[in-house]
Protein backbone atom coordinates (compact mmCIF):
# COMPACT_ATOMS: atom_id res chain seq x y z
CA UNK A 1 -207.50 35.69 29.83
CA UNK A 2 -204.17 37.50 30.28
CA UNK A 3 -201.14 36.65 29.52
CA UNK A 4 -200.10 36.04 33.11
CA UNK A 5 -202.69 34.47 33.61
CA UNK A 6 -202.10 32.05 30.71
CA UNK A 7 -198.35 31.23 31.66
CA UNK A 8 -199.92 30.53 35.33
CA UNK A 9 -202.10 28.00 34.02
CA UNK A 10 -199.25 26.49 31.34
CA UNK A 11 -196.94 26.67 34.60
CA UNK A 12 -199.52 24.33 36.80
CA UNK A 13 -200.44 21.87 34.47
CA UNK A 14 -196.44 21.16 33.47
CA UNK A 15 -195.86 21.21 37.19
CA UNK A 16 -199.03 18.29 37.42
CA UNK A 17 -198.26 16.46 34.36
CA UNK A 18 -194.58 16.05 34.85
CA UNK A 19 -194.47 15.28 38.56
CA UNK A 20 -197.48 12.73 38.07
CA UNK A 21 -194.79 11.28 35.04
CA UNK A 22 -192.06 11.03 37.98
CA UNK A 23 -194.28 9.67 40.71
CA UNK A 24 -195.42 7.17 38.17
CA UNK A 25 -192.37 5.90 36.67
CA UNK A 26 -193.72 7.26 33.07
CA UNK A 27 -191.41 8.54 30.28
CA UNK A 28 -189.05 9.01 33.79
CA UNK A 29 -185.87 10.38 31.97
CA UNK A 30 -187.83 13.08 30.17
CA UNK A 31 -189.69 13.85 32.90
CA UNK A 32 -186.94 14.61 35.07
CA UNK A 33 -185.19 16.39 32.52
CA UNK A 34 -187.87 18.49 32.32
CA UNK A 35 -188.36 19.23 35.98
CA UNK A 36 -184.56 19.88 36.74
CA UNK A 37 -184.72 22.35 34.07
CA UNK A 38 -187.73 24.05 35.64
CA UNK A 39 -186.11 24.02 38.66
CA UNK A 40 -182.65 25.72 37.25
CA UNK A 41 -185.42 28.42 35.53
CA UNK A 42 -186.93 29.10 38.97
CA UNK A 43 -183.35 29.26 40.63
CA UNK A 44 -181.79 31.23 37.72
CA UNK A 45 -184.77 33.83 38.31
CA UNK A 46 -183.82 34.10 42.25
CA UNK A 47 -180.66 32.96 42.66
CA UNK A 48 -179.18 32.64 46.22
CA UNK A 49 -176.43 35.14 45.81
CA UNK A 50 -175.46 36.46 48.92
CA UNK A 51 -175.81 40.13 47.77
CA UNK A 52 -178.94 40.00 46.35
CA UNK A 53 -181.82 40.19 48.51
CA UNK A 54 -183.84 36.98 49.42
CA UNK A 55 -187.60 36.64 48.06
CA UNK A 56 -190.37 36.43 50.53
CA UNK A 57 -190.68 33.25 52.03
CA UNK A 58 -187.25 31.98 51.55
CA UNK A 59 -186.45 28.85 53.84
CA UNK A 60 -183.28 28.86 55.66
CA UNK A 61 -180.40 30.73 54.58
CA UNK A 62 -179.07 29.83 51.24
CA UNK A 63 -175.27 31.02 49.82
CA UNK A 64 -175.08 30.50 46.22
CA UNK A 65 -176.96 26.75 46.65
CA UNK A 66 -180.71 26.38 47.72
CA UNK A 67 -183.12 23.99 47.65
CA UNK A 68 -183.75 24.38 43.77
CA UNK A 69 -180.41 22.88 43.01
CA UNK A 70 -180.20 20.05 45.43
CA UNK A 71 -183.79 18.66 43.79
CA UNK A 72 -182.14 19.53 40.54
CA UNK A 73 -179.30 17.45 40.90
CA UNK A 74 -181.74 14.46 42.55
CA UNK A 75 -184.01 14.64 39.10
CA UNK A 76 -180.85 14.57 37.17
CA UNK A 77 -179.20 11.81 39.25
CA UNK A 78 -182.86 10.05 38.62
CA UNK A 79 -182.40 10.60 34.98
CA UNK A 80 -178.94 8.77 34.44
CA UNK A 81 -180.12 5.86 36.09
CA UNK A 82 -183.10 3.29 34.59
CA UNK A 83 -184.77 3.30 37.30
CA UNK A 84 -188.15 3.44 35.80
CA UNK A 85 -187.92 0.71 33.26
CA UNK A 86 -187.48 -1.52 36.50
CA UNK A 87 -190.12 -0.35 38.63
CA UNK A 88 -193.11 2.22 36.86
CA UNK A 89 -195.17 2.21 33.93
CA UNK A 90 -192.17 2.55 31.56
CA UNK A 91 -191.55 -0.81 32.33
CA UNK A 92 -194.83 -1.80 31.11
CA UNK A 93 -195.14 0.46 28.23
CA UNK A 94 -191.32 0.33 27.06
CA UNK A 95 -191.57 -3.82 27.16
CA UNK A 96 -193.08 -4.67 23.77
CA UNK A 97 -190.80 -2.58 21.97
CA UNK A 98 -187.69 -3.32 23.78
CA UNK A 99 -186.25 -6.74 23.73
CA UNK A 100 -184.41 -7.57 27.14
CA UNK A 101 -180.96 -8.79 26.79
CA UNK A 102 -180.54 -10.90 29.34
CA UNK A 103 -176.90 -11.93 31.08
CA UNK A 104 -174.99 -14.95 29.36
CA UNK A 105 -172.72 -16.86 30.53
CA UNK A 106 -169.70 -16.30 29.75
């Protein structure tokens, strides 16, 4: 197996295994993390410069901000929030070792 051929395969399985972590609501702040910085790697590698040419298949017309970015800053937006120990199997998992602190009254 090439080399190319071995990043292909590395390249699939973190695209499966970290948008399966997202969709499922596990380990959701690493996970997104992880995919906004694959997603500034892909748009650092064709960035939407006006004088550079566009790749094949590009949709629309980007200047300077594509699609790459916008889902960037939605995994990072996703990542400041809690939003999986809520709703997800973080929830579930995170539960026995984190003690809930509920509201007092004050």
């Amino acid at each position: 197996m090439s080399r190319g051929q071995l990043m292909d395969r590395f390249t699939m399985w973190f695209l499966v295994i970290v948008g399966a972590c997202v969709l499922c609501g596990l380990f959701t702040r690493v996970a997104c993390v992880m995919a906004a910085g694959f997603l500034v790697m892909t748009y650092l590698a064709h960035p939407a410069f006006p004088w550079y040419p566009q790749p094949p298949n590009t949709e629309g017309n980007p200047v300077f901000i594509n699609k790459n970015v916008i889902e960037a800053l939605a995994l990072l937006a996703l990542a400041c929030y809690p939003t999986g120990r809520w709703l997800g199997l973080d929830a579930i998992v995170l539960r026995p070792f984190c003690k809930y602190k509920g509201e007092t009254a004050a």
